[in-house]
N, C-alpha and C. Protein backbone atom coordinates (compact mmCIF):
# COMPACT_ATOMS: atom_id res chain seq x y z
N UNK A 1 42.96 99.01 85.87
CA UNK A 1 44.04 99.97 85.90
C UNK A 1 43.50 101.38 86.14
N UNK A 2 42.67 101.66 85.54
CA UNK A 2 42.21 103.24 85.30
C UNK A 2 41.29 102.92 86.77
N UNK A 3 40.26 102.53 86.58
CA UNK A 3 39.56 102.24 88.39
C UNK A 3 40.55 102.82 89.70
N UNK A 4 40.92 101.61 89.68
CA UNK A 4 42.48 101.41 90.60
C UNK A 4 42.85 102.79 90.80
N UNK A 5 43.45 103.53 89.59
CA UNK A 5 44.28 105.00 89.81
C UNK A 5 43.18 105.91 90.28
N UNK A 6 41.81 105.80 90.12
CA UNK A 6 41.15 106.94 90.29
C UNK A 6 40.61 106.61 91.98
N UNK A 7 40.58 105.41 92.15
CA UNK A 7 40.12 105.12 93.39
C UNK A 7 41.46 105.60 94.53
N UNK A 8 42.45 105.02 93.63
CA UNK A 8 44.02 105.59 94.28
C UNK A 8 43.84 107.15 94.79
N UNK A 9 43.37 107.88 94.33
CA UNK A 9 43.10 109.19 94.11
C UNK A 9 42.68 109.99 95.36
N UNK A 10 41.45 109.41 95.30
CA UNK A 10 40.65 109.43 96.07
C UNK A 10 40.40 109.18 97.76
N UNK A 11 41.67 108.19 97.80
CA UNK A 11 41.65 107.36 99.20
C UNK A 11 42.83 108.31 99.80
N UNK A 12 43.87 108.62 99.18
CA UNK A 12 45.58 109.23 99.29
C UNK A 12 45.73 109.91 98.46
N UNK A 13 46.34 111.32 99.20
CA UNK A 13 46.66 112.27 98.65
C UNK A 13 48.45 111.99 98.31
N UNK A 14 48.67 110.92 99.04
CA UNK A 14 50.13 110.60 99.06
C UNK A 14 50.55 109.66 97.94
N UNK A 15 51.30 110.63 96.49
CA UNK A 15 51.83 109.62 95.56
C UNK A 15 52.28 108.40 95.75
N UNK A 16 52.64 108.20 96.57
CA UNK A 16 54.05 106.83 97.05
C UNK A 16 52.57 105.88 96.77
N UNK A 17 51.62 106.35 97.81
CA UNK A 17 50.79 105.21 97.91
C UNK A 17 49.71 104.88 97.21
N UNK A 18 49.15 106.27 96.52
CA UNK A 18 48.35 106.28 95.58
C UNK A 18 48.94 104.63 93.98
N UNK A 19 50.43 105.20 93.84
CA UNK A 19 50.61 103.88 93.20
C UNK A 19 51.17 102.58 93.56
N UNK A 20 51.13 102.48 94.53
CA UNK A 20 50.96 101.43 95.42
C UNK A 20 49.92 100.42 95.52
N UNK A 21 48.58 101.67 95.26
CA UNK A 21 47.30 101.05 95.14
C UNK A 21 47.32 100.82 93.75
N UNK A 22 47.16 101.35 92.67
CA UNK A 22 47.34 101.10 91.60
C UNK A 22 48.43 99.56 91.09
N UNK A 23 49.70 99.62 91.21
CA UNK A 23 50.36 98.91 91.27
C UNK A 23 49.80 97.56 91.62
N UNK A 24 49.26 97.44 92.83
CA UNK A 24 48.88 95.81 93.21
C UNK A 24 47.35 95.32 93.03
N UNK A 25 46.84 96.55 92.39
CA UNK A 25 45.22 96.14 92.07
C UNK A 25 45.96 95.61 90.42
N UNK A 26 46.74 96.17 89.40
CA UNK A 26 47.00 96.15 88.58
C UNK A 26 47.48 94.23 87.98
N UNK A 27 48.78 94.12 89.40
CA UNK A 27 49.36 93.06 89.08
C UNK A 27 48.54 91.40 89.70
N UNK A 28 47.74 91.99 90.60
CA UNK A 28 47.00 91.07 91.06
C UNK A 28 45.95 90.57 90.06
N UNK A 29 44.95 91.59 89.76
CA UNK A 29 44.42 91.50 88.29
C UNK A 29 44.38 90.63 87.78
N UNK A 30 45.65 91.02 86.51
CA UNK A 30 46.35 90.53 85.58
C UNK A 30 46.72 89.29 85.57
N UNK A 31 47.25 88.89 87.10
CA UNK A 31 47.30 87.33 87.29
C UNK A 31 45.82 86.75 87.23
N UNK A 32 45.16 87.11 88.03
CA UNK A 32 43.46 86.35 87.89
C UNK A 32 42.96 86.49 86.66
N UNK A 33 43.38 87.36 85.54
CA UNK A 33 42.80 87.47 84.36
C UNK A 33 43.55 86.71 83.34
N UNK A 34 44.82 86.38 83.82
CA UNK A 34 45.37 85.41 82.65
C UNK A 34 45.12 84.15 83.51
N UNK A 35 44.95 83.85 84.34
CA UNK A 35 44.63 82.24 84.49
C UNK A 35 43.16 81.75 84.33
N UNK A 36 42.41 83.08 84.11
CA UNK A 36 40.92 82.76 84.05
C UNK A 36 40.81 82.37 82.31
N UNK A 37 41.54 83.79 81.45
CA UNK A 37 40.92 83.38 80.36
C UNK A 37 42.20 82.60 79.12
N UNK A 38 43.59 81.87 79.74
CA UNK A 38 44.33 81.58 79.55
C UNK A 38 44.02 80.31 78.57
N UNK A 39 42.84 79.05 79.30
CA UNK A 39 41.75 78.39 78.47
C UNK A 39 41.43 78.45 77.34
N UNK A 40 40.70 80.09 77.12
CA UNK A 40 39.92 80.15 76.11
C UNK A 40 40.65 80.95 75.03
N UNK A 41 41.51 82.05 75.26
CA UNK A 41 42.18 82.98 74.14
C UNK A 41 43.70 82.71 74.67
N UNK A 42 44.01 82.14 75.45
CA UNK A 42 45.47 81.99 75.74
C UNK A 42 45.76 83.16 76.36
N UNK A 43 44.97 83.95 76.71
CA UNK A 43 45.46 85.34 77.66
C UNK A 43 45.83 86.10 76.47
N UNK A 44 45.29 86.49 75.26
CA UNK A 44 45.54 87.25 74.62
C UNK A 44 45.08 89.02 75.15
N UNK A 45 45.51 89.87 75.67
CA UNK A 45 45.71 91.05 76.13
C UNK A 45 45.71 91.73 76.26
N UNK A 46 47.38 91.44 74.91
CA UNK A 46 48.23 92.90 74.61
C UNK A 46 48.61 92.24 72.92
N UNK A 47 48.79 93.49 72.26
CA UNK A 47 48.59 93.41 70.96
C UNK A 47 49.96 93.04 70.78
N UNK A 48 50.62 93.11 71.15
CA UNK A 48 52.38 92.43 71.08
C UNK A 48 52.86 90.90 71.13
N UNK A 49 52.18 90.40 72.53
CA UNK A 49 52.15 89.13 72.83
C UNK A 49 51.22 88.58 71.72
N UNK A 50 50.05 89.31 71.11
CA UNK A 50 49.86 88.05 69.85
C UNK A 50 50.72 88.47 68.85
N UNK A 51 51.18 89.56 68.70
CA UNK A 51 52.30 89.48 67.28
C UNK A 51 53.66 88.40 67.58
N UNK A 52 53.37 88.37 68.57
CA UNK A 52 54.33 87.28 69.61
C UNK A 52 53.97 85.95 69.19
N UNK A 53 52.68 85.50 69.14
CA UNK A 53 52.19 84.15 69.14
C UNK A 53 52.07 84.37 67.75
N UNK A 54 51.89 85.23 66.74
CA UNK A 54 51.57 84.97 65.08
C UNK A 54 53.26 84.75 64.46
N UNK A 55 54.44 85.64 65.21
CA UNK A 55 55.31 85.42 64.17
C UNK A 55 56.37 83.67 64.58
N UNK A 56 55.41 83.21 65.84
CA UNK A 56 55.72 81.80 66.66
C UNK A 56 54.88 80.81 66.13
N UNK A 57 54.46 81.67 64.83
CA UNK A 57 52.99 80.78 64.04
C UNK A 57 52.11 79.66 64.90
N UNK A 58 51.97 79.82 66.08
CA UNK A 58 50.65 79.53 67.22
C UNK A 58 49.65 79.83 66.83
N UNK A 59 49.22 80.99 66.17
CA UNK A 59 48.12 81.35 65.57
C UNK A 59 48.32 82.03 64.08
N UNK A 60 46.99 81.91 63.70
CA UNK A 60 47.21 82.56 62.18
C UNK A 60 46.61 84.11 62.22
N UNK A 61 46.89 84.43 60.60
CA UNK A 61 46.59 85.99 60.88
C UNK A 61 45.26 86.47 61.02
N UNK A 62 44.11 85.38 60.30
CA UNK A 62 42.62 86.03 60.73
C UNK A 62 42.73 86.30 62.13
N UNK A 63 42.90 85.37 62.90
CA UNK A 63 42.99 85.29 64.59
C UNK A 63 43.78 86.21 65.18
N UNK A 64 44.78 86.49 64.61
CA UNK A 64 45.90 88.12 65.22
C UNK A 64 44.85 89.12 64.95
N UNK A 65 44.29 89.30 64.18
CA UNK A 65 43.49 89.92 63.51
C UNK A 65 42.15 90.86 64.56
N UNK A 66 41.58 89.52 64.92
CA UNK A 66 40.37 89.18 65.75
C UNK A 66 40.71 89.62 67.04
N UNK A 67 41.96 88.90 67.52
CA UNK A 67 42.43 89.70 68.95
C UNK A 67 42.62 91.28 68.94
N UNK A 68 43.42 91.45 68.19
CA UNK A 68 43.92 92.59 68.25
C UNK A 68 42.40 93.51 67.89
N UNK A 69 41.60 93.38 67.31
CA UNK A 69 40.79 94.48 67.23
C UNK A 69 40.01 94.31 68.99
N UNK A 70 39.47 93.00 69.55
CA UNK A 70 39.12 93.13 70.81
C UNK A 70 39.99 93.37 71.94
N UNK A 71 41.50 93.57 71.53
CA UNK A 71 42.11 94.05 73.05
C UNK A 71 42.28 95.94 72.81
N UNK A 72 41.75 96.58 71.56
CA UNK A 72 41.45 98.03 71.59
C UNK A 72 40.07 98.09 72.00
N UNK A 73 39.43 97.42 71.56
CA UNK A 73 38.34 97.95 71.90
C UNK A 73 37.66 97.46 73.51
N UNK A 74 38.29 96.65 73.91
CA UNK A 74 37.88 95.68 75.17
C UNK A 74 38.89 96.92 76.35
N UNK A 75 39.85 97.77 75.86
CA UNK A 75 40.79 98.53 76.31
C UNK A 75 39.77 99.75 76.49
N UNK A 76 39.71 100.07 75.74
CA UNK A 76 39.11 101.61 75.52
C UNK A 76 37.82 101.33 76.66
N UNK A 77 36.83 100.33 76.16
CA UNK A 77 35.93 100.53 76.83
C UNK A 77 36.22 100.02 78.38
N UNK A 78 37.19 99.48 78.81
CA UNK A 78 37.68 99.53 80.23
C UNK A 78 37.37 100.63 80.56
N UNK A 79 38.20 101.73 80.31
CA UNK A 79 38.49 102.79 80.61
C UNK A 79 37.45 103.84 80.77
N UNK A 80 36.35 103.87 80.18
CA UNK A 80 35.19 104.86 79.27
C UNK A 80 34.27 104.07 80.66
N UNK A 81 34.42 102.62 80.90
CA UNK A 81 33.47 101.66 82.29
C UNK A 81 33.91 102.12 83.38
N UNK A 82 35.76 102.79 83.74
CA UNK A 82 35.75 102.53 84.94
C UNK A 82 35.37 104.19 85.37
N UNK A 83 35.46 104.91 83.95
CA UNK A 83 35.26 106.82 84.63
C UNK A 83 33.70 106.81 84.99
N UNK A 84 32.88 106.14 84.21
CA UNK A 84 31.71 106.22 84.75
C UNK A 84 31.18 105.67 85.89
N UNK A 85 32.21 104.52 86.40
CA UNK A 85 31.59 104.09 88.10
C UNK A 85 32.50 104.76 89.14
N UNK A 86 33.21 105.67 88.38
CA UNK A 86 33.66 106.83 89.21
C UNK A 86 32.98 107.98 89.38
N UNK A 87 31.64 108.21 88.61
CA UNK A 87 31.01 109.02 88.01
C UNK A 87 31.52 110.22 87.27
N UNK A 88 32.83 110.02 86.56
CA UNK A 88 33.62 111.04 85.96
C UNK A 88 32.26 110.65 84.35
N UNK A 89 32.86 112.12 83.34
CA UNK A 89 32.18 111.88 82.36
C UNK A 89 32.74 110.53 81.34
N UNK A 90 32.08 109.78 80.41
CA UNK A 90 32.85 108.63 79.97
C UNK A 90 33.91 108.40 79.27
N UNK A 91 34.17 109.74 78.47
CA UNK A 91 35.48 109.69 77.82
C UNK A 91 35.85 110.91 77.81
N UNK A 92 37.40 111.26 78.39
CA UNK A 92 37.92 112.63 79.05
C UNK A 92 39.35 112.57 78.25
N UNK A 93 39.89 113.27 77.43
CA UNK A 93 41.07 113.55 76.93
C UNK A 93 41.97 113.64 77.94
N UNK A 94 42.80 112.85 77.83
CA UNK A 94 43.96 113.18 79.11
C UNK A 94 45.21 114.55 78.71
N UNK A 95 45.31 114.96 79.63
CA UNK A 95 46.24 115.60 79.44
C UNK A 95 47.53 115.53 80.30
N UNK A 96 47.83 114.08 80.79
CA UNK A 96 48.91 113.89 81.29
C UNK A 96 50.33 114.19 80.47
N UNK A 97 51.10 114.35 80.57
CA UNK A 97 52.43 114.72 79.89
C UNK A 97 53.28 113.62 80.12
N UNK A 98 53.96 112.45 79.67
CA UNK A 98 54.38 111.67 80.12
C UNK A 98 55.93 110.68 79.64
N UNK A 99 55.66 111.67 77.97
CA UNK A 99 57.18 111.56 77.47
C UNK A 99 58.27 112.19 77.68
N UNK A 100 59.02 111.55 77.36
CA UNK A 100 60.54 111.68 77.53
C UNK A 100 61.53 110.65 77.61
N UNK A 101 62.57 111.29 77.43
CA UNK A 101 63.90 110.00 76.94
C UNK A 101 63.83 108.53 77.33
N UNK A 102 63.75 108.81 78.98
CA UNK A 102 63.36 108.03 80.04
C UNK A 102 62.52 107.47 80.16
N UNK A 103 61.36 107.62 79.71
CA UNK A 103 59.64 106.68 79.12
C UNK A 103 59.97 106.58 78.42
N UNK A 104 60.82 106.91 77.25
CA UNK A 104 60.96 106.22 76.40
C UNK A 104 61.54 104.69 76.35
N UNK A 105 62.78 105.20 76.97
CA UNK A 105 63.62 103.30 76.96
C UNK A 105 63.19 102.69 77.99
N UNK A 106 62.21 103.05 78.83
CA UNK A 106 61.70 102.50 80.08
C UNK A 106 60.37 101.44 79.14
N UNK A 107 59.88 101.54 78.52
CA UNK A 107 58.62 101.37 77.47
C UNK A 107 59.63 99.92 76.45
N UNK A 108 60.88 100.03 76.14
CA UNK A 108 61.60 99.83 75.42
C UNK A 108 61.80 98.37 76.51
N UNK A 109 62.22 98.94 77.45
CA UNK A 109 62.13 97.63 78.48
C UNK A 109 61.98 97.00 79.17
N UNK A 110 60.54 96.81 78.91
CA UNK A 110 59.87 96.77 79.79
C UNK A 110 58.81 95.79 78.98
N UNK A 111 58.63 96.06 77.61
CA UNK A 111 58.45 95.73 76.64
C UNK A 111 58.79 94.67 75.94
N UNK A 112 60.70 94.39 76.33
CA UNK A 112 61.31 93.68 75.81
C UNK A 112 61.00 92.18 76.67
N UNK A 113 61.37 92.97 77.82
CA UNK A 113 61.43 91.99 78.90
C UNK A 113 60.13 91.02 78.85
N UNK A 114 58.76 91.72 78.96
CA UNK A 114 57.72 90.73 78.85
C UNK A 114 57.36 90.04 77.86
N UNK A 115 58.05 90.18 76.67
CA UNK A 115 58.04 89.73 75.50
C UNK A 115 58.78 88.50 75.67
N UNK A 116 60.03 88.36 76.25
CA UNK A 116 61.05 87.50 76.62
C UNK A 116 60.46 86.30 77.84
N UNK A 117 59.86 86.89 78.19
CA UNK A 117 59.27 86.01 79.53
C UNK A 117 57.71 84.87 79.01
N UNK A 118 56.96 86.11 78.47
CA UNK A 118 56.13 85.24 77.23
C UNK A 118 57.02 84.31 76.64
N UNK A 119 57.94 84.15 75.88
CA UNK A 119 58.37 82.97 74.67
C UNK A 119 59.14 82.20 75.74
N UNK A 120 59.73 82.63 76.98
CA UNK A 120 60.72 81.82 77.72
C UNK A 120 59.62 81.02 78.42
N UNK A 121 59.00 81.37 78.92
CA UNK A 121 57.35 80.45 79.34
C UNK A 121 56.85 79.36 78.35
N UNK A 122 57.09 79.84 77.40
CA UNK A 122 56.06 78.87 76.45
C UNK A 122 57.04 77.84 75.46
N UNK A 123 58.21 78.23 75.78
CA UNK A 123 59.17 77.60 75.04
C UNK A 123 59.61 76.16 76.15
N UNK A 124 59.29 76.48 77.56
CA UNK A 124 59.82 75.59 78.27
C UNK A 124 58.63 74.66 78.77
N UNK A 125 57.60 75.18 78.41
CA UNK A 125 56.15 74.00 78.90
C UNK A 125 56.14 75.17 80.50
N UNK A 126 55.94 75.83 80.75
CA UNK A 126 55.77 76.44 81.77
C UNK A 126 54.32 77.78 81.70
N UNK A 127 53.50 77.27 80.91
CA UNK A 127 52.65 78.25 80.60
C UNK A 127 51.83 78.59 82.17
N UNK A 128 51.86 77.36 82.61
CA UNK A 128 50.97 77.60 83.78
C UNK A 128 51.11 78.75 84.94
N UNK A 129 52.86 79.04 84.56
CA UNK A 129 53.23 80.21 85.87
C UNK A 129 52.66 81.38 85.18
N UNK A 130 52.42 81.35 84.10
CA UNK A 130 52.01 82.75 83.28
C UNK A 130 51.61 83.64 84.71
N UNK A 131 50.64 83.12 84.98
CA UNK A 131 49.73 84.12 85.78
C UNK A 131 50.46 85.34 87.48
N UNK A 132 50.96 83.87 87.60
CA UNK A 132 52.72 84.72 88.67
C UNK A 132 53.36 85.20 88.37
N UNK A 133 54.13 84.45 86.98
CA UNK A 133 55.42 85.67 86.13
C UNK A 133 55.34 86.48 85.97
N UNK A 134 54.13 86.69 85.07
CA UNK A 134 53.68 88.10 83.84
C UNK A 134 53.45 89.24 85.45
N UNK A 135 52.29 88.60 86.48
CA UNK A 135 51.76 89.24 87.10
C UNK A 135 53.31 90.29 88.54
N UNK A 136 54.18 89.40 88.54
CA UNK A 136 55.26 89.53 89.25
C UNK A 136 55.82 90.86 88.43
N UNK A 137 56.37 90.10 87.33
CA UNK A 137 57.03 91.34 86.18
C UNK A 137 56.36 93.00 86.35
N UNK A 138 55.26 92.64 85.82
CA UNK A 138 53.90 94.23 86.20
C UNK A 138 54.44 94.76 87.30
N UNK A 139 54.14 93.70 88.06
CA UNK A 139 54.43 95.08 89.41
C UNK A 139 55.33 95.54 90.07
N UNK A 140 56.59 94.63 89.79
CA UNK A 140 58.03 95.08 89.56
C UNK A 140 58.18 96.17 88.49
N UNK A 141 57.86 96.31 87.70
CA UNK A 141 58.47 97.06 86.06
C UNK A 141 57.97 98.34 86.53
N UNK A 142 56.49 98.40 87.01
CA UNK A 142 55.68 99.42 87.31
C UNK A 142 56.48 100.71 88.11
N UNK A 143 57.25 99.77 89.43
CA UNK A 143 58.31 101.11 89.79
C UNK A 143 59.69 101.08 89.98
N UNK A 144 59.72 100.02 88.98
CA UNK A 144 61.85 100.26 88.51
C UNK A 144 61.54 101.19 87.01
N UNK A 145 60.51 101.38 86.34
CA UNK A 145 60.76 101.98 84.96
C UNK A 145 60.39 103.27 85.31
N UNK A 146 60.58 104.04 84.97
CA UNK A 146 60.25 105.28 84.87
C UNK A 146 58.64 105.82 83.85
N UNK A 147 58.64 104.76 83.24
CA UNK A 147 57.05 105.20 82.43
C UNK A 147 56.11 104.16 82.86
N UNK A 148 56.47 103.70 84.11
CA UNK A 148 55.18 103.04 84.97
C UNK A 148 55.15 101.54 84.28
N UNK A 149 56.38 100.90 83.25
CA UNK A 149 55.73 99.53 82.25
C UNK A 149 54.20 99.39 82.11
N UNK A 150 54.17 100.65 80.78
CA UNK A 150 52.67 100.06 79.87
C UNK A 150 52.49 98.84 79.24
N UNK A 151 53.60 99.14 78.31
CA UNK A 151 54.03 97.90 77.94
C UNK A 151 53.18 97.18 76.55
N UNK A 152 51.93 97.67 76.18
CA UNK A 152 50.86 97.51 75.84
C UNK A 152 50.02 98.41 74.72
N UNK A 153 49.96 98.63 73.75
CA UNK A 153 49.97 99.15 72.75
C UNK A 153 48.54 99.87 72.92
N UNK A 154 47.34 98.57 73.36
CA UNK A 154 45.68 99.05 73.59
C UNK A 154 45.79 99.43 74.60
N UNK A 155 46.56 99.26 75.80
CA UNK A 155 46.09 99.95 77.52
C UNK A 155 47.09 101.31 77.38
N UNK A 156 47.57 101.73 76.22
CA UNK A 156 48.41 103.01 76.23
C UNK A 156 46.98 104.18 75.44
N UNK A 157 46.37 102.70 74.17
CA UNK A 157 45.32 104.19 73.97
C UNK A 157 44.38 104.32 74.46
N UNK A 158 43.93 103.43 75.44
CA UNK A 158 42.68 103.21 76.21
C UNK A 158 42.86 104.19 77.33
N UNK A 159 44.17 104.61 77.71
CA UNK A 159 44.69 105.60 78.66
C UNK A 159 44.41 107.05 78.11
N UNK A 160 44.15 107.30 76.41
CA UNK A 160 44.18 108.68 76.02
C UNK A 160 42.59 108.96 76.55
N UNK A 161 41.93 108.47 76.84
CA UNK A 161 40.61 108.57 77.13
C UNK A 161 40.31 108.83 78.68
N UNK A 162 41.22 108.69 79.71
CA UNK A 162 40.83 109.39 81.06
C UNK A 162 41.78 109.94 81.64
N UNK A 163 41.28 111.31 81.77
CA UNK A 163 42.05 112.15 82.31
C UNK A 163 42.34 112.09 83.69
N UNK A 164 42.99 111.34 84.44
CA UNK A 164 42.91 111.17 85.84
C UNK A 164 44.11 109.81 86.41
N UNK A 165 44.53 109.72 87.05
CA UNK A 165 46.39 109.08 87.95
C UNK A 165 47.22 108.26 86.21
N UNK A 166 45.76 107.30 85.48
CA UNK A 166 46.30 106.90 84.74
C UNK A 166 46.29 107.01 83.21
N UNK A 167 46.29 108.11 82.74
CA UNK A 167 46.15 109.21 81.75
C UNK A 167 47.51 109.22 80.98
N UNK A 168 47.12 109.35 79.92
CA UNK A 168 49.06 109.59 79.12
C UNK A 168 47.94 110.23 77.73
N UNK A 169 48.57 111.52 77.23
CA UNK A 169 47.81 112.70 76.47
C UNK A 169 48.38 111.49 74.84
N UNK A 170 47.62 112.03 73.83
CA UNK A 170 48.28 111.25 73.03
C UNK A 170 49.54 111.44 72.37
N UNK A 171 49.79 112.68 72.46
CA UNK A 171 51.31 112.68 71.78
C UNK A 171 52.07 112.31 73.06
N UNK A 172 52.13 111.58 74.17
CA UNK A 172 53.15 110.55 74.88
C UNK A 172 52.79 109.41 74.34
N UNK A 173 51.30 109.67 74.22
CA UNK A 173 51.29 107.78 73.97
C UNK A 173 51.69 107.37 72.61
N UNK A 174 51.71 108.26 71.86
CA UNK A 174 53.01 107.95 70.41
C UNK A 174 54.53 107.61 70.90
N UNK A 175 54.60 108.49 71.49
CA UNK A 175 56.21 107.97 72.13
C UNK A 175 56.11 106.45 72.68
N UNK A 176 55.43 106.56 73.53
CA UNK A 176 55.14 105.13 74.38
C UNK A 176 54.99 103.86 73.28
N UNK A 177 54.09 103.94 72.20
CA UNK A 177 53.83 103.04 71.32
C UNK A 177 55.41 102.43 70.86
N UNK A 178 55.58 104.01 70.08
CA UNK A 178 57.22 103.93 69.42
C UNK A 178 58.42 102.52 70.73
N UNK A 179 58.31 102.81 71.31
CA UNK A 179 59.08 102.30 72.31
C UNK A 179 58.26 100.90 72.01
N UNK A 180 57.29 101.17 72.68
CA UNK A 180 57.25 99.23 72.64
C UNK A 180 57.73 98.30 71.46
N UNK A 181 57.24 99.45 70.33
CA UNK A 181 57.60 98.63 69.04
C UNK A 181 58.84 97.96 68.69
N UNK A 182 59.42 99.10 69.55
CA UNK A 182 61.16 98.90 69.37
C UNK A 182 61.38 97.42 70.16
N UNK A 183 60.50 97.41 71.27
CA UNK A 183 60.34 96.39 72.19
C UNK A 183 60.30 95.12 72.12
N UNK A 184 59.65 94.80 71.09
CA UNK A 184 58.94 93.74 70.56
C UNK A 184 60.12 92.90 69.98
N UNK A 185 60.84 93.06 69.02
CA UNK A 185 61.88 92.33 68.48
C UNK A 185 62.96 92.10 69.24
N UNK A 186 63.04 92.91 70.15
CA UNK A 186 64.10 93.02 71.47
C UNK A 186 63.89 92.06 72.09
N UNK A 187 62.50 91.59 72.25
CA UNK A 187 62.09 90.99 73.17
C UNK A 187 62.05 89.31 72.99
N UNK A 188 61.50 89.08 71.26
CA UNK A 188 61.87 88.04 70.60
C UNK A 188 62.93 87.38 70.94
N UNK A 189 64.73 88.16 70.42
CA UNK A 189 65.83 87.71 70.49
C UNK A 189 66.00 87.69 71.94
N UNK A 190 65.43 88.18 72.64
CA UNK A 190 65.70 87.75 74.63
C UNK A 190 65.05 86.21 74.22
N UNK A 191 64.00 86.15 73.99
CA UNK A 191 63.49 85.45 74.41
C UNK A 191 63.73 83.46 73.52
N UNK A 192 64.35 84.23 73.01
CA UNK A 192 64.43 83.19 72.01
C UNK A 192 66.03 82.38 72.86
N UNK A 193 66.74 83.89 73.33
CA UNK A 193 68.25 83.30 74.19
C UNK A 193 67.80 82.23 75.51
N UNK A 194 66.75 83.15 76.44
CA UNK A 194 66.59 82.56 77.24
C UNK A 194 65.51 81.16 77.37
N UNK A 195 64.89 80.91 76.27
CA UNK A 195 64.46 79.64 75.79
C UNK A 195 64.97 78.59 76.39
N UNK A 196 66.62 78.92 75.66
CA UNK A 196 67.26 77.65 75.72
C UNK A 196 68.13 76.88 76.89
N UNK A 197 67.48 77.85 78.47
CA UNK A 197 67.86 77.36 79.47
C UNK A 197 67.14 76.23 80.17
């Protein structure tokens, strides 16, 4: 993600396309990274989708536990890896500005939605599309929402650390958090409706 935006940067001076590039390095990714490590951690991520799989008691809490401390820190140091093969310095305070009403409920659903698509996947024996769905969703959400669908609790603070296309300062990324949180249970009762198709 952070790569992607800075390389975006670099190539086009033209927003449209700068996230364009971003956008499909992002969602392409994401698909090769959940079908690669889908096997071994179930594509654990994002710190939501396992509060997702702990309150679906799939896993227990040492293991929510265990993920969640490696998708901050596996986050952060993304980010801190990709400024340095940009040769930026390794960790840069962002000062993007990025809240508002509109990132807010954009975060809210965007949030909800992938939350819903997680349990509607796994509720129907369909885990295998994970890697198309989730990856489809991303790069759709990315430019119908207005706060880009973070979506993601560790790739929001792994973002306070580079200042550059994909940057959010930390008092947005409190907002942003706030929102997903809201997200999360939203996303449950979606997901729990659309289960049962």
């Amino acid at each position: 993600m952070v790569g992607s935006g800075i390389w975006a940067t670099r190539w086009s001076h033209d927003v449209g396309v700068q996230v364009l590039i971003n956008d499909l390095s992002i969602a392409l990714a994401l698909g090769v990274l959940i079908w690669l490590m889908s096997p071994l951690s179930g594509a654990h991520f994002n710190p939501l989708v396992t509060a997702t799989a702990l309150w679906r008691r799939e896993i227990g809490w040492l293991e929510a536990t265990g993920y969640a401390l490696a998708q901050f820190a596996g986050a952060i140091a993304g980010a801190v890896f990709a400024n340095l093969m940009f040769d930026l310095p390794a960790a840069q305070l962002a000062t993007a500005q990025r809240a508002s009403l509109g990132s807010f409920l954009s975060e809210i659903f965007a949030t909800a939605a992938l939350i819903a698509l997680v349990i509607a996947l796994g509720s129907r024996g369909l885990g295998r599309l994970a890697p198309v769905v989730i990856g489809a969703w991303i790069a759709s959400a990315i430019f119908f929402t207005s706060s880009t669908s973070f979506a993601n609790p560790a790739v929001t603070v792994a973002r306070i650390f580079t200042d550059t296309l994909t940057g959010i300062n930390p008092n947005s990324a409190v907002v942003f958090i706030a929102g997903q949180l809201i997200g999360l249970p939203l996303g449950w009762m979606a997901g729990r409706f659309f289960s049962k198709g």
